[in-house]
N, C-alpha and C. Protein backbone atom coordinates (compact mmCIF):
# COMPACT_ATOMS: atom_id res chain seq x y z
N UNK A 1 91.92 -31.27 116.47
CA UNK A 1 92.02 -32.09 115.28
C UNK A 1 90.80 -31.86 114.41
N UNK A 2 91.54 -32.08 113.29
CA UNK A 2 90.18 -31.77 112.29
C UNK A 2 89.07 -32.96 111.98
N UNK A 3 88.10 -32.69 111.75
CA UNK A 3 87.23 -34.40 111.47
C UNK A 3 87.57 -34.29 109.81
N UNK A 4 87.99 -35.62 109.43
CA UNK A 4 88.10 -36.01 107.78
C UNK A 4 87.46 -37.14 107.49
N UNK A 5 86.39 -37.01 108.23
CA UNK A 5 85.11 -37.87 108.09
C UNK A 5 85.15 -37.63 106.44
N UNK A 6 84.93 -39.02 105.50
CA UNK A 6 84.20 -38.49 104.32
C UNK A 6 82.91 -39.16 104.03
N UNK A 7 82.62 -39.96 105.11
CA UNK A 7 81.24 -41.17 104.36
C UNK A 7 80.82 -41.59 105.47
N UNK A 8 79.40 -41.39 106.15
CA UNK A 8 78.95 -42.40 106.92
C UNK A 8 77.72 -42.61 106.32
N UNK A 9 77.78 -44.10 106.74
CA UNK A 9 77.04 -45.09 105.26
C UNK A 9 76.17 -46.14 106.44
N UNK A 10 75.15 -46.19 106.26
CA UNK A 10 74.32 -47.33 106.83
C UNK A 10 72.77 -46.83 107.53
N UNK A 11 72.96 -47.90 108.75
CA UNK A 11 71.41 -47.87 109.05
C UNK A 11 72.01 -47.06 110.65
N UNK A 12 71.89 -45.61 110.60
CA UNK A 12 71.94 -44.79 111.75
C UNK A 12 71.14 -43.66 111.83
N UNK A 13 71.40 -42.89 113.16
CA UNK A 13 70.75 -42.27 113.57
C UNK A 13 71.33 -40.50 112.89
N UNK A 14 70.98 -40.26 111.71
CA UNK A 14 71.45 -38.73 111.12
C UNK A 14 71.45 -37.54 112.07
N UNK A 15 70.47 -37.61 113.25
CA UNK A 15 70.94 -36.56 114.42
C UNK A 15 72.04 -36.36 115.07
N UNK A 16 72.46 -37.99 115.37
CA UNK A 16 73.88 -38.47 116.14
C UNK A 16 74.87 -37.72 115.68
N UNK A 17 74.90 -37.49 114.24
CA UNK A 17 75.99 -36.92 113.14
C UNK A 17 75.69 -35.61 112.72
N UNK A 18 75.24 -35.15 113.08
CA UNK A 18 74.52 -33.37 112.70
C UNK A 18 75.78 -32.55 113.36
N UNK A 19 76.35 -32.81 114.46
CA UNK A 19 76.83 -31.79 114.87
C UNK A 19 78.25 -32.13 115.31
N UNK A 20 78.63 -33.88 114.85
CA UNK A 20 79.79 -33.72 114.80
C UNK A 20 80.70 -33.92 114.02
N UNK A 21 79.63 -33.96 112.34
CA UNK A 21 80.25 -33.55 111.33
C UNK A 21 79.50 -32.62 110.71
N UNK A 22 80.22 -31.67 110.96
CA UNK A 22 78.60 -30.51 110.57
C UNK A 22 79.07 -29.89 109.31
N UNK A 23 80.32 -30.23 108.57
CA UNK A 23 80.15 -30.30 106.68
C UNK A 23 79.84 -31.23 106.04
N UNK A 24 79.28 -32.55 106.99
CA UNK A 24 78.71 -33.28 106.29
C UNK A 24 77.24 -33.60 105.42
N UNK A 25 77.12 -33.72 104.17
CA UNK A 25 76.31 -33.87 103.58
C UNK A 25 75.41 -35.18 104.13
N UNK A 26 74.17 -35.45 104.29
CA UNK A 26 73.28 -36.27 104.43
C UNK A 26 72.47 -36.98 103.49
N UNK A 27 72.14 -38.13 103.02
CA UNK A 27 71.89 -38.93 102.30
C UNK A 27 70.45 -39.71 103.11
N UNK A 28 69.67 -40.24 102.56
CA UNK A 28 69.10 -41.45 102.88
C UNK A 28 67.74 -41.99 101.79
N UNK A 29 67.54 -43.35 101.62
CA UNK A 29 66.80 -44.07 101.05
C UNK A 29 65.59 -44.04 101.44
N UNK A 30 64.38 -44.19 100.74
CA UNK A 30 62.85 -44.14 101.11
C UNK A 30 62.40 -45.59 100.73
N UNK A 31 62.01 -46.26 101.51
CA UNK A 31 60.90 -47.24 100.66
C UNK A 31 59.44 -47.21 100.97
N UNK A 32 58.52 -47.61 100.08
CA UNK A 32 57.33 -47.56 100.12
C UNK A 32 57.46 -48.44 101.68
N UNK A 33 56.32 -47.85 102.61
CA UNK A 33 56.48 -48.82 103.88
C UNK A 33 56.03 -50.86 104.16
N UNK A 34 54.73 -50.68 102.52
CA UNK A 34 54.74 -52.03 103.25
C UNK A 34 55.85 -52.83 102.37
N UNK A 35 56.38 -52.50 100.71
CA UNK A 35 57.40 -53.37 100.14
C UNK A 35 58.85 -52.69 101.46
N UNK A 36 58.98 -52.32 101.95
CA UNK A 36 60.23 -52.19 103.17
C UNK A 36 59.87 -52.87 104.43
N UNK A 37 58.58 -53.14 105.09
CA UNK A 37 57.96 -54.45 105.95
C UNK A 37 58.20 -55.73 105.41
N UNK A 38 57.51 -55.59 104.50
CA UNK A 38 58.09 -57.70 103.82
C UNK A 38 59.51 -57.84 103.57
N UNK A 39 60.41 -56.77 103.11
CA UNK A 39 62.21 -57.25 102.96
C UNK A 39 61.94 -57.46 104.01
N UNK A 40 62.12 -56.42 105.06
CA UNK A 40 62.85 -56.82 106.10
C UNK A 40 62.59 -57.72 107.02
N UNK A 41 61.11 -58.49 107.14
CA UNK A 41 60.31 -59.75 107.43
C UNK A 41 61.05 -60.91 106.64
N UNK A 42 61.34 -60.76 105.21
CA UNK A 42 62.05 -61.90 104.75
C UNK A 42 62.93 -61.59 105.23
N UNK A 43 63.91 -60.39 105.12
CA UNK A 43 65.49 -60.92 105.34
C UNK A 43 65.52 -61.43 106.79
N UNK A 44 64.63 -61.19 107.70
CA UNK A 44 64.73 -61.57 109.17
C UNK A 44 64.95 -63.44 109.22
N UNK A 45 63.94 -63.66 108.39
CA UNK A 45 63.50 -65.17 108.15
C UNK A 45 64.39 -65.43 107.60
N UNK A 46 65.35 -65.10 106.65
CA UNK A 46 66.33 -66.01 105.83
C UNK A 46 67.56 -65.81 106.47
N UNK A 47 68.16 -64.68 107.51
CA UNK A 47 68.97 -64.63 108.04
C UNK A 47 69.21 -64.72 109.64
N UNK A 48 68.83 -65.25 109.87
CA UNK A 48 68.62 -65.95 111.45
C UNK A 48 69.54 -66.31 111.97
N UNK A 49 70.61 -65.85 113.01
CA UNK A 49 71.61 -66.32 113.81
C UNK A 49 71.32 -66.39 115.17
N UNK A 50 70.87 -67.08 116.37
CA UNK A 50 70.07 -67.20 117.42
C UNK A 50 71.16 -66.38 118.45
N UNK A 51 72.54 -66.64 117.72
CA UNK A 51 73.47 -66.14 118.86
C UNK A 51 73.77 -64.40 118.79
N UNK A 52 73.88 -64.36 117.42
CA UNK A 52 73.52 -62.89 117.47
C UNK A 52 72.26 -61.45 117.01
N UNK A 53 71.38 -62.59 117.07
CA UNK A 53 69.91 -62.04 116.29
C UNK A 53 69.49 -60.51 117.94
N UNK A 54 69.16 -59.61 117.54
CA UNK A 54 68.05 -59.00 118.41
C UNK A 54 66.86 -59.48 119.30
N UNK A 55 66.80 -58.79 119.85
CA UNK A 55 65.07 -59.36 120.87
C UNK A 55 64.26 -59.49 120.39
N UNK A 56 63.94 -58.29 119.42
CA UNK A 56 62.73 -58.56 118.50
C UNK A 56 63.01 -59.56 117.59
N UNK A 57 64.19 -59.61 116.80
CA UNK A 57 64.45 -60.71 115.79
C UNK A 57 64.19 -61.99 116.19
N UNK A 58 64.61 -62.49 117.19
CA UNK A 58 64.43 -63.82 118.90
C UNK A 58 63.15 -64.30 118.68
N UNK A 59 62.15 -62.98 119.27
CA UNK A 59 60.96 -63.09 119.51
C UNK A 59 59.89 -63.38 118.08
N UNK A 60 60.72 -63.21 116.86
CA UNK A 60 59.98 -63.02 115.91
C UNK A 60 59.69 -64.36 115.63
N UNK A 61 61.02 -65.09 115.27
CA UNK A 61 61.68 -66.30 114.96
C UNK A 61 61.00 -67.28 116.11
N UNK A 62 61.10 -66.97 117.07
CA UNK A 62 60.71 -68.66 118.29
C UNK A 62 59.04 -68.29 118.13
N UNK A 63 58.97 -67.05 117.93
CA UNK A 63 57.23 -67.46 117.97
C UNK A 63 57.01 -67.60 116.77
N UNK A 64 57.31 -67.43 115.62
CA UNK A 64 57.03 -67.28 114.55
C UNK A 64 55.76 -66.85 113.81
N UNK A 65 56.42 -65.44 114.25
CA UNK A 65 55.27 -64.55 113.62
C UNK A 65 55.03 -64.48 112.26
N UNK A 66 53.57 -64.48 111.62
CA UNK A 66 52.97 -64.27 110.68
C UNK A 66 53.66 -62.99 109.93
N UNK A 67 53.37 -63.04 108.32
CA UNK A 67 54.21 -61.28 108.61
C UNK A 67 52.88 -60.28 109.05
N UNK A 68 51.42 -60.76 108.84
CA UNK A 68 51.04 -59.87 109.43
C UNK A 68 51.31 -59.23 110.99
N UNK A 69 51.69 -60.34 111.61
CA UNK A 69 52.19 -59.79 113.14
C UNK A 69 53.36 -59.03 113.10
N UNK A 70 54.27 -59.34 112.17
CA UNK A 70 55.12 -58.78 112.52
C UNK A 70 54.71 -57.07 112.09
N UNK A 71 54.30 -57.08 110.75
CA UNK A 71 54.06 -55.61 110.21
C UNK A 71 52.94 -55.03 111.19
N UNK A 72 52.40 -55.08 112.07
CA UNK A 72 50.69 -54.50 112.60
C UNK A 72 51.57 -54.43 114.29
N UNK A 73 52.69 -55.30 114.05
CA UNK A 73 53.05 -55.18 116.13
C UNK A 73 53.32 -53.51 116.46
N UNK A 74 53.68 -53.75 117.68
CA UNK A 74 54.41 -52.61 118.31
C UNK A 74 55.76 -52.36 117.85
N UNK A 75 56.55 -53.50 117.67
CA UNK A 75 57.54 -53.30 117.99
C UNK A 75 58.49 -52.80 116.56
N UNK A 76 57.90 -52.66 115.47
CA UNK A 76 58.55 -51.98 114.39
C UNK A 76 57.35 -50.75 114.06
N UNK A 77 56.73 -50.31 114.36
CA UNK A 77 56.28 -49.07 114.08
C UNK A 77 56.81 -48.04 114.05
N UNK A 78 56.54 -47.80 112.42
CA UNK A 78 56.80 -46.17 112.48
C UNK A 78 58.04 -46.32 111.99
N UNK A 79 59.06 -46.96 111.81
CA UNK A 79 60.52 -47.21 112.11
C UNK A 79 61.32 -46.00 111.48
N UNK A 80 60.84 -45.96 110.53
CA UNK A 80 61.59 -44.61 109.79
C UNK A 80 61.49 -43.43 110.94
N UNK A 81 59.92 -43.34 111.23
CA UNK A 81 60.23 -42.02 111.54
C UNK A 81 61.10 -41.95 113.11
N UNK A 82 61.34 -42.87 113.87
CA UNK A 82 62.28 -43.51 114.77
C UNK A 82 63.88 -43.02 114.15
N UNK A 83 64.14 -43.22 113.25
CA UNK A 83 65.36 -43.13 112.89
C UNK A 83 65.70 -41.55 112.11
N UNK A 84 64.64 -40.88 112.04
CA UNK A 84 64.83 -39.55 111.42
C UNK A 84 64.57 -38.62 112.98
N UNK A 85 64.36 -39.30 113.77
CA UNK A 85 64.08 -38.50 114.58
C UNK A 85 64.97 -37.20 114.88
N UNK A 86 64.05 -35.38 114.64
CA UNK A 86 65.28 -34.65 115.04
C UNK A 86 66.11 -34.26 113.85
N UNK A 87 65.69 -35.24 112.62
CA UNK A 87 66.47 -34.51 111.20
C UNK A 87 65.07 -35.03 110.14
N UNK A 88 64.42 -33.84 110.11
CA UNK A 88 63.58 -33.98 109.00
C UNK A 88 63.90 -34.38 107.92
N UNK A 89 63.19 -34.65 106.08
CA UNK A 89 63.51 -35.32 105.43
C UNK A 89 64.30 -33.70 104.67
N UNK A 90 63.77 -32.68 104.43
CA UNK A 90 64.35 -31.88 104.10
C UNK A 90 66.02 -31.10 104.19
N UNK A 91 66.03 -31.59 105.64
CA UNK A 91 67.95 -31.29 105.79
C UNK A 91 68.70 -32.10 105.06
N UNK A 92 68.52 -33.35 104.07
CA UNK A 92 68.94 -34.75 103.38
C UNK A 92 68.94 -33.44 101.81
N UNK A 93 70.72 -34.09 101.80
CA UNK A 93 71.13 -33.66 100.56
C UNK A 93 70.67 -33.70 99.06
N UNK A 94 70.04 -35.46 99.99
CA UNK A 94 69.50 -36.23 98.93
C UNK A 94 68.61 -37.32 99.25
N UNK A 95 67.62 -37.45 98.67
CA UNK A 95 66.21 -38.49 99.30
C UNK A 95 66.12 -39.24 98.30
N UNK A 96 66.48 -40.75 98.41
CA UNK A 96 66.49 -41.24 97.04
C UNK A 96 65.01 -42.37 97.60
N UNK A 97 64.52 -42.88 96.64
CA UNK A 97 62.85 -43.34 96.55
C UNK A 97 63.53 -44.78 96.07
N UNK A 98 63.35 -45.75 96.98
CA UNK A 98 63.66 -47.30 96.69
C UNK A 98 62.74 -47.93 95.20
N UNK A 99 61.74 -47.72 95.04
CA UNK A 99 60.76 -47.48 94.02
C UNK A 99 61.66 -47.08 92.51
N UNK A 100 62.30 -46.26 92.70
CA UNK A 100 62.86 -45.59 91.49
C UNK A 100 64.30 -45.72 91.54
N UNK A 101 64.64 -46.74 91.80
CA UNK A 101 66.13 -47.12 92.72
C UNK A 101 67.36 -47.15 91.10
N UNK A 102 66.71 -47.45 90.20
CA UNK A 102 67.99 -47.59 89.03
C UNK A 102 68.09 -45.86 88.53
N UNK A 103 67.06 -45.26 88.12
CA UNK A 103 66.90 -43.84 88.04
C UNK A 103 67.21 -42.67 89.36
N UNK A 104 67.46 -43.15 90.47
CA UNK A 104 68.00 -42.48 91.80
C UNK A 104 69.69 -42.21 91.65
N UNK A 105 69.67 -43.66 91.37
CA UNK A 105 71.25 -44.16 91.70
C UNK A 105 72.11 -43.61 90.97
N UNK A 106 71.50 -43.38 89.23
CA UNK A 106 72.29 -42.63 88.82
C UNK A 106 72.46 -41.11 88.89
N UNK A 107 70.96 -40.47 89.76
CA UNK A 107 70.87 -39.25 89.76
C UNK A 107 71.59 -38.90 91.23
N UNK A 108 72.05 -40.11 91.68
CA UNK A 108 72.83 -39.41 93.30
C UNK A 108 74.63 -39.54 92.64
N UNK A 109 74.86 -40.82 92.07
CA UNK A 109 76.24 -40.71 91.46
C UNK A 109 76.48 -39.60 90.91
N UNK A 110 75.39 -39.09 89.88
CA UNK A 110 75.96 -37.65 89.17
C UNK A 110 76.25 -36.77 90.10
N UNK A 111 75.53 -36.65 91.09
CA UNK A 111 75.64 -35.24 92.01
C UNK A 111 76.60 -35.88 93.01
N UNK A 112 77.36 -36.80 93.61
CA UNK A 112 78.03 -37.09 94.89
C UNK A 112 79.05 -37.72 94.26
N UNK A 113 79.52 -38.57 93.04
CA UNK A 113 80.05 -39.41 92.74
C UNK A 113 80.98 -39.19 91.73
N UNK A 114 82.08 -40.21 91.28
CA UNK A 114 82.63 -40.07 90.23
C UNK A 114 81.95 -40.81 89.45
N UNK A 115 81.19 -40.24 88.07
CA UNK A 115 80.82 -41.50 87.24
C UNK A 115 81.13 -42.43 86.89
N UNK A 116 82.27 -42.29 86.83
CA UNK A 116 82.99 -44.14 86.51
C UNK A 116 82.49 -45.01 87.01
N UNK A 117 82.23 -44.69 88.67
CA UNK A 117 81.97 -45.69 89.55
C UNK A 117 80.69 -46.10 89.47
N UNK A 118 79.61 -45.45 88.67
CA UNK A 118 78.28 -46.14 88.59
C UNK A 118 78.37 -47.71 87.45
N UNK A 119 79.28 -46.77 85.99
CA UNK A 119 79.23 -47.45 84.74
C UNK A 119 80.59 -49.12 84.90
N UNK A 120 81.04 -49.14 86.01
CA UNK A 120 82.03 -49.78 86.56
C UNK A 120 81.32 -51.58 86.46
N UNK A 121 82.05 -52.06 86.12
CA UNK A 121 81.29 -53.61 86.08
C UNK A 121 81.21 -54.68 87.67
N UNK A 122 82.18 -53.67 88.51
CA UNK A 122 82.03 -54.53 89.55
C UNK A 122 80.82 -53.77 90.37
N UNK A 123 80.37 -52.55 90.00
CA UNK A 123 79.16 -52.26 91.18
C UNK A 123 78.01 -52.81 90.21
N UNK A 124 78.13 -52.97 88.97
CA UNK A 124 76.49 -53.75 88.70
C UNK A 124 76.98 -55.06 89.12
N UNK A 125 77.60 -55.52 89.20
CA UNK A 125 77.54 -56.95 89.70
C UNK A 125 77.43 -56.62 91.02
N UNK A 126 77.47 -56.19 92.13
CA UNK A 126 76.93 -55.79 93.06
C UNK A 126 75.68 -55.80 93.61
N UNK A 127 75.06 -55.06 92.79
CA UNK A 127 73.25 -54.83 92.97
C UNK A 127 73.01 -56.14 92.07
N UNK A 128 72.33 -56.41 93.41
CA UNK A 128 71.25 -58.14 92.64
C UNK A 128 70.31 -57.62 91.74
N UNK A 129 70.07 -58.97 90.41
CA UNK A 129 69.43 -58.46 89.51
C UNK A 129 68.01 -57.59 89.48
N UNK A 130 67.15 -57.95 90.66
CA UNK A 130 65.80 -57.53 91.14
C UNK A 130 66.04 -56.31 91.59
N UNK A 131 66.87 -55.52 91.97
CA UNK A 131 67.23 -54.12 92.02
C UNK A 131 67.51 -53.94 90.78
N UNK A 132 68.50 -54.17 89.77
CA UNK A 132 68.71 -53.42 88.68
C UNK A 132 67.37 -53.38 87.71
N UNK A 133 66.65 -54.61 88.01
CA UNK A 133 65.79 -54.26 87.01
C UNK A 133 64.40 -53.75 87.04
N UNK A 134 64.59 -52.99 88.40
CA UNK A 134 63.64 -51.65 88.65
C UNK A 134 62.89 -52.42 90.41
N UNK A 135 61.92 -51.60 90.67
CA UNK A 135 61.74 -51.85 92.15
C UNK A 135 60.97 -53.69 92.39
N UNK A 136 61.37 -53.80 93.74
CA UNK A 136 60.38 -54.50 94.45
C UNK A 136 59.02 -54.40 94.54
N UNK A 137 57.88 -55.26 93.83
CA UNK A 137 56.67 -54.78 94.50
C UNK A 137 55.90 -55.17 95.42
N UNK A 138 55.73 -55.00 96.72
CA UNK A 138 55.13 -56.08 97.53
C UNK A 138 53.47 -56.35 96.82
N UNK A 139 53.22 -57.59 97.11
CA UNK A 139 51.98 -58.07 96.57
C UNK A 139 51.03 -58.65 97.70
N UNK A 140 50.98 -57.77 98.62
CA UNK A 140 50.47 -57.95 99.61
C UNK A 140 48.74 -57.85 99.61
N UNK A 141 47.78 -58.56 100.24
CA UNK A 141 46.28 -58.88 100.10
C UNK A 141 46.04 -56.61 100.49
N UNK A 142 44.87 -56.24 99.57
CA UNK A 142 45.02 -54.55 99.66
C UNK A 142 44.31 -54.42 100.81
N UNK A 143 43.65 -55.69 101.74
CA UNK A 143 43.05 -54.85 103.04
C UNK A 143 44.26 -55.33 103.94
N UNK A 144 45.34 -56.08 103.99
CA UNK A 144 46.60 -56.24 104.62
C UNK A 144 47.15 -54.71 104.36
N UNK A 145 47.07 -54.19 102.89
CA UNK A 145 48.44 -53.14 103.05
C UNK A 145 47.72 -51.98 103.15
N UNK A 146 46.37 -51.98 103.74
CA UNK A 146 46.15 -50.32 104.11
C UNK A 146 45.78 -50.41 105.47
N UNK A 147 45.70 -51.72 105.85
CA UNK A 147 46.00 -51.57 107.35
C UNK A 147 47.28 -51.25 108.13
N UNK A 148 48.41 -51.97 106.80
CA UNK A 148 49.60 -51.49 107.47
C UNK A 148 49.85 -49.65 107.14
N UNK A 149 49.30 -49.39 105.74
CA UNK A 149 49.57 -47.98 106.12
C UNK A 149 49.00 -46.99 106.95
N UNK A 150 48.01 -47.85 107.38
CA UNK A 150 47.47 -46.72 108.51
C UNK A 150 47.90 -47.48 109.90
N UNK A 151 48.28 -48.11 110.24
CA UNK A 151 49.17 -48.51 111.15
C UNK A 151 50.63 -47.77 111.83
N UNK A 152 51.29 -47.35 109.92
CA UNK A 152 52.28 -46.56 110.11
C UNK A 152 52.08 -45.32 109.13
N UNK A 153 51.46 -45.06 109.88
CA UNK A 153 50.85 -43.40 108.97
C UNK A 153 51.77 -42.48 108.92
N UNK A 154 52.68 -42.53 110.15
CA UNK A 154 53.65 -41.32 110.03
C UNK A 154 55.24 -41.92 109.39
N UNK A 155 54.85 -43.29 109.25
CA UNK A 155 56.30 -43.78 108.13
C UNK A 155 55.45 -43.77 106.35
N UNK A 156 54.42 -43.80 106.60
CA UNK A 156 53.69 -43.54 104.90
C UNK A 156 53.69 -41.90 104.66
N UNK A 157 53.50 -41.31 105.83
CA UNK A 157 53.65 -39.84 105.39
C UNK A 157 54.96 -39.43 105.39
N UNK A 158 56.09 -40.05 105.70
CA UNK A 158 57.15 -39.53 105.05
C UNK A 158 57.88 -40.14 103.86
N UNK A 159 57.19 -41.07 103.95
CA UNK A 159 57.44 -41.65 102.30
C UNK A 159 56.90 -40.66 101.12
N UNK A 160 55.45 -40.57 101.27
CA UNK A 160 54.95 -39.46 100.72
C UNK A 160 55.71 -38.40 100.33
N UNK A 161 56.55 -37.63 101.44
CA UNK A 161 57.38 -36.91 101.72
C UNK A 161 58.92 -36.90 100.51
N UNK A 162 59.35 -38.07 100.21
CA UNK A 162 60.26 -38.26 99.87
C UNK A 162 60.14 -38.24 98.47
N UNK A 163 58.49 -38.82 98.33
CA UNK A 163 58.61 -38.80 96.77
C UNK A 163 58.06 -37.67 96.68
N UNK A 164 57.48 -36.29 97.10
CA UNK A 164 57.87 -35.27 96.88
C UNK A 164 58.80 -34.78 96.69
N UNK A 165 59.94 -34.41 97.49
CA UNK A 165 61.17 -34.28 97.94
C UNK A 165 61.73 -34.59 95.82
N UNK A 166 61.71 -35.93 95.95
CA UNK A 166 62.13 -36.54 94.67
C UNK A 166 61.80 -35.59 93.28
N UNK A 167 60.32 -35.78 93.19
CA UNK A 167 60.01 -34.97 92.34
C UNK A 167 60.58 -33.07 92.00
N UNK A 168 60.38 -32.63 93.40
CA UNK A 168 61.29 -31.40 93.08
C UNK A 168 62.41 -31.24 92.57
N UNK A 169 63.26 -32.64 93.25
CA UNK A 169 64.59 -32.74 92.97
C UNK A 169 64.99 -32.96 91.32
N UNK A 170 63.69 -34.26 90.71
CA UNK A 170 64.05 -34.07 89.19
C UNK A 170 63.38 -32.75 88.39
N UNK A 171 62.56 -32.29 89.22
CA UNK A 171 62.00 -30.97 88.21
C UNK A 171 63.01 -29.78 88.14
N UNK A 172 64.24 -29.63 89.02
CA UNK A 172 65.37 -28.83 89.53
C UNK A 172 66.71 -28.84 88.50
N UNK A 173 66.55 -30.35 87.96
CA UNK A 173 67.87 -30.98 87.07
C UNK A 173 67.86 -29.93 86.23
N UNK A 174 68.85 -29.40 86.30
CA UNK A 174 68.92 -28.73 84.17
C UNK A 174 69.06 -29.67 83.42
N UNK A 175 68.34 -29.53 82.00
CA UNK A 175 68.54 -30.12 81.26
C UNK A 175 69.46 -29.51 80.24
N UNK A 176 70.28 -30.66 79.97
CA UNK A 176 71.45 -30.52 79.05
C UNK A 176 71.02 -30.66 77.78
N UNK A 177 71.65 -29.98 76.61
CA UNK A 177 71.31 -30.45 75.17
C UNK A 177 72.03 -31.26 74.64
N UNK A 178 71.82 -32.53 74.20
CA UNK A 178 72.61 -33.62 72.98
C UNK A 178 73.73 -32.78 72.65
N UNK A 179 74.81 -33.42 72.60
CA UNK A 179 75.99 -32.39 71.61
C UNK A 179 75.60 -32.55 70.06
């Protein structure tokens, strides 16, 4: 049987899928590491289900960790590079930079997408207004956020990575002329 895989979409492991969809194109999002520590510290805190939360999520919540504990622990380090493990950022079709998320989105629709579907009124109602109207900035104390980046040096160096990656990618665009 043939695979007619056309989309796998979320928070997985891109090695898992290397070889058993191997015309599949690869995608994934970058965020700066410490504004991607505080979401996911808030969303932990605002979405709390005891019955189906994680160990770490459990442990976060009954002890109630500081976010500095949570960002400086063991137990989320590095996380990106955990999840790239085995597929560098370079095999990715496309590296889009959370940072530059309204200018990405339309530069991944052009290349993967039908345009309609960007200019469509039900996907901007979709993206909450604080995404459309350009990035998150964490405002974190600056000896908090260079402890966390050197904490996770090898998730800041592939961020680094991405907004390289990025930059080639817009220096690559042809530019079209006005009709």
């Amino acid at each position: 049987a043939q695979d007619k895989t056309a989309c796998i979409h979320g928070h997985f492991l891109p090695f898992k899928y290397r070889y058993l969809t191997p015309e599949a194109q690869f995608v994934t999002w970058m965020r700066d590491p410490v504004t991607r520590l505080r979401s996911h510290y808030d969303f932990w805190r605002r979405e709390y289900d005891p019955a189906t939360a994680g160990r770490v999520h459990r442990q976060m919540m009954t002890q109630d960790w500081s976010f500095e504990r949570f960002a400086l622990g063991p137990e989320l380090r590095n996380i990106y590079a955990r999840f790239l493990w085995r597929f560098p950022l370079h095999e990715f079709a496309f590296v889009g930079v959370f940072e530059h998320l309204e200018t990405d989105t339309a530069d991944f629709v052009a290349r993967f997408l039908d345009p309609r579907w960007a200019s469509s009124p039900q996907t901007a109602a979709k993206m909450p207004e604080k995404m459309r109207s350009g990035a998150v900035v964490a405002s974190e104390p600056e000896w908090l956020a260079a402890k966390i980046y050197r904490w996770h040096s090898v998730d800041a160096a592939l961020y680094q990575q991405a907004c390289t990656l990025r930059m080639q990618r817009i220096a690559s665009t042809p530019v079209t002329a006005c009709p």
